[in-house]
Protein backbone atom coordinates (compact mmCIF):
# COMPACT_ATOMS: atom_id res chain seq x y z
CA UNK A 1 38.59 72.20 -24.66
CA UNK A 2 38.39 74.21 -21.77
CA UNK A 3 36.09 77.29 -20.94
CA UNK A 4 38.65 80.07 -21.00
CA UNK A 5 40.37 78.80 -23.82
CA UNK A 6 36.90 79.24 -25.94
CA UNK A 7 36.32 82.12 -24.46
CA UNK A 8 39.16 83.72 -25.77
CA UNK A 9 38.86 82.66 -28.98
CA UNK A 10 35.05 83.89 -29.37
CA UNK A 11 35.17 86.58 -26.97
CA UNK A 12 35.95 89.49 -29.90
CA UNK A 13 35.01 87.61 -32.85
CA UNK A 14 31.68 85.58 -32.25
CA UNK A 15 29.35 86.12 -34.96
CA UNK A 16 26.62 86.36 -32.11
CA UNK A 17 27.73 90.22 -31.31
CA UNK A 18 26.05 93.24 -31.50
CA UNK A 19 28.33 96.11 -32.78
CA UNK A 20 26.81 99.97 -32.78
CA UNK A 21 28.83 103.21 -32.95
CA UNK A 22 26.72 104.57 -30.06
CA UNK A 23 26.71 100.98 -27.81
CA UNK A 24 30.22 100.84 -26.06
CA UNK A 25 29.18 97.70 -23.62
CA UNK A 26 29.41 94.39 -25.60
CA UNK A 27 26.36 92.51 -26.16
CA UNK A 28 25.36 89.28 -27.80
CA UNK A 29 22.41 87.33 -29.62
CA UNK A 30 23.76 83.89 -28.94
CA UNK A 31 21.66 80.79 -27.26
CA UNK A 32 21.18 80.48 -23.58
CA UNK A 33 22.80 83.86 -23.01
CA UNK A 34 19.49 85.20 -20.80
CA UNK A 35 21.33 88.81 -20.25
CA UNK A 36 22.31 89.30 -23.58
CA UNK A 37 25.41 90.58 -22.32
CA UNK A 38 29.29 89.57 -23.92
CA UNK A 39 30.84 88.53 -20.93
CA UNK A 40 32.74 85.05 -19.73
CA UNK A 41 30.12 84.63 -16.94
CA UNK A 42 27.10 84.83 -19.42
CA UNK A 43 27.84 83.15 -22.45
CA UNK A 44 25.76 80.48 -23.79
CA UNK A 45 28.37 78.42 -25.62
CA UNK A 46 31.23 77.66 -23.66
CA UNK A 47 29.58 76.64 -20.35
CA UNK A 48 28.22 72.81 -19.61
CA UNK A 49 25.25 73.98 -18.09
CA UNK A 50 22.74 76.46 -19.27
CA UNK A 51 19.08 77.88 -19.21
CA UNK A 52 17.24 79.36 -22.40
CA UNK A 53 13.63 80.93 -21.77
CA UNK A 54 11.92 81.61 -25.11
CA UNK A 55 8.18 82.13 -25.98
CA UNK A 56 6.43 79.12 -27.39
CA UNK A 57 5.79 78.26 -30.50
CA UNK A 58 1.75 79.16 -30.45
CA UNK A 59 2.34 82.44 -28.67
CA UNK A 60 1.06 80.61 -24.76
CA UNK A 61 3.24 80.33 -22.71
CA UNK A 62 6.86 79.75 -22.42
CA UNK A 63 9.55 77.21 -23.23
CA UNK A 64 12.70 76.46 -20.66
CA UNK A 65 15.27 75.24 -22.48
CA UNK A 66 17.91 73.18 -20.09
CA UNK A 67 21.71 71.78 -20.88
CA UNK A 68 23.14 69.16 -18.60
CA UNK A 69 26.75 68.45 -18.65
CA UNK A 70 27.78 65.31 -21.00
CA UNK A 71 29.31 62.37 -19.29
CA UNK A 72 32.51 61.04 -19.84
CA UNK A 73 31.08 58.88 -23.20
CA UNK A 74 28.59 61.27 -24.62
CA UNK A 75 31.93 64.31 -24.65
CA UNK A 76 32.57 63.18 -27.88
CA UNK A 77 29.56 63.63 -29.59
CA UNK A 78 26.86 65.77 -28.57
CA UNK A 79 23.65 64.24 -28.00
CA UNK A 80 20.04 65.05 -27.86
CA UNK A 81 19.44 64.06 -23.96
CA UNK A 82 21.45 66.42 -22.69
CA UNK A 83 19.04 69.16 -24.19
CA UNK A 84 16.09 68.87 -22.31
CA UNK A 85 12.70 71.39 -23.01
CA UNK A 86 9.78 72.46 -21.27
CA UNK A 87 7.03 74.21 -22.14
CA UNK A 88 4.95 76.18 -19.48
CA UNK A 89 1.55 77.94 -20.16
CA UNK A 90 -0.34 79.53 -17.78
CA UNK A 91 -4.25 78.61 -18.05
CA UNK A 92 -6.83 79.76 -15.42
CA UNK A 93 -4.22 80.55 -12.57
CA UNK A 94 -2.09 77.43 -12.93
CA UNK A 95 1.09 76.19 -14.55
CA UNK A 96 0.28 73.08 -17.19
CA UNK A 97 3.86 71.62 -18.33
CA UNK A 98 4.13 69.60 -21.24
């Protein structure tokens, strides 16, 4: 399925968004979405390729969450190498990535 054609069918009726009397621009809790804003160029779920930063588990560091497009057999099915994660914690002035 393409993009647009997911995007308009979660665009007002994802159950990722944040509705407020006193918010009138559209934002969203959904994955990989790093502005947090309800928009086509933004979203999380539709695109092929995305970036997630989240803290890590044990409160040090970071952890960069990647997506990588499928190819043409894994489309079907999604599988666990195209998620790829990294986690980065900073100890005495450098980066250690494991």
């Amino acid at each position: 399925m393409s993009a647009d054609l997911q995007w308009a069918i979660i665009r007002n009726s994802s159950c990722f968004l944040i509705k407020s009397r006193s918010v009138f621009k559209g934002f969203t809790r959904e994955p990989n979405n790093l502005k947090g804003l309800n928009s086509f160029r933004y979203n999380g779920l539709i695109h092929k390729k995305t970036v997630s930063v989240e803290p890590a588990a044990d409160g040090k560091g970071v952890v960069l969450t990647t997506r990588k497009k499928a190819g043409k057999r894994a489309r079907q099915q999604i599988s666990l190498k195209a998620i790829c994660r990294l986690t980065c914690c900073k100890c005495f002035g450098f980066f250690f990535l494991s």
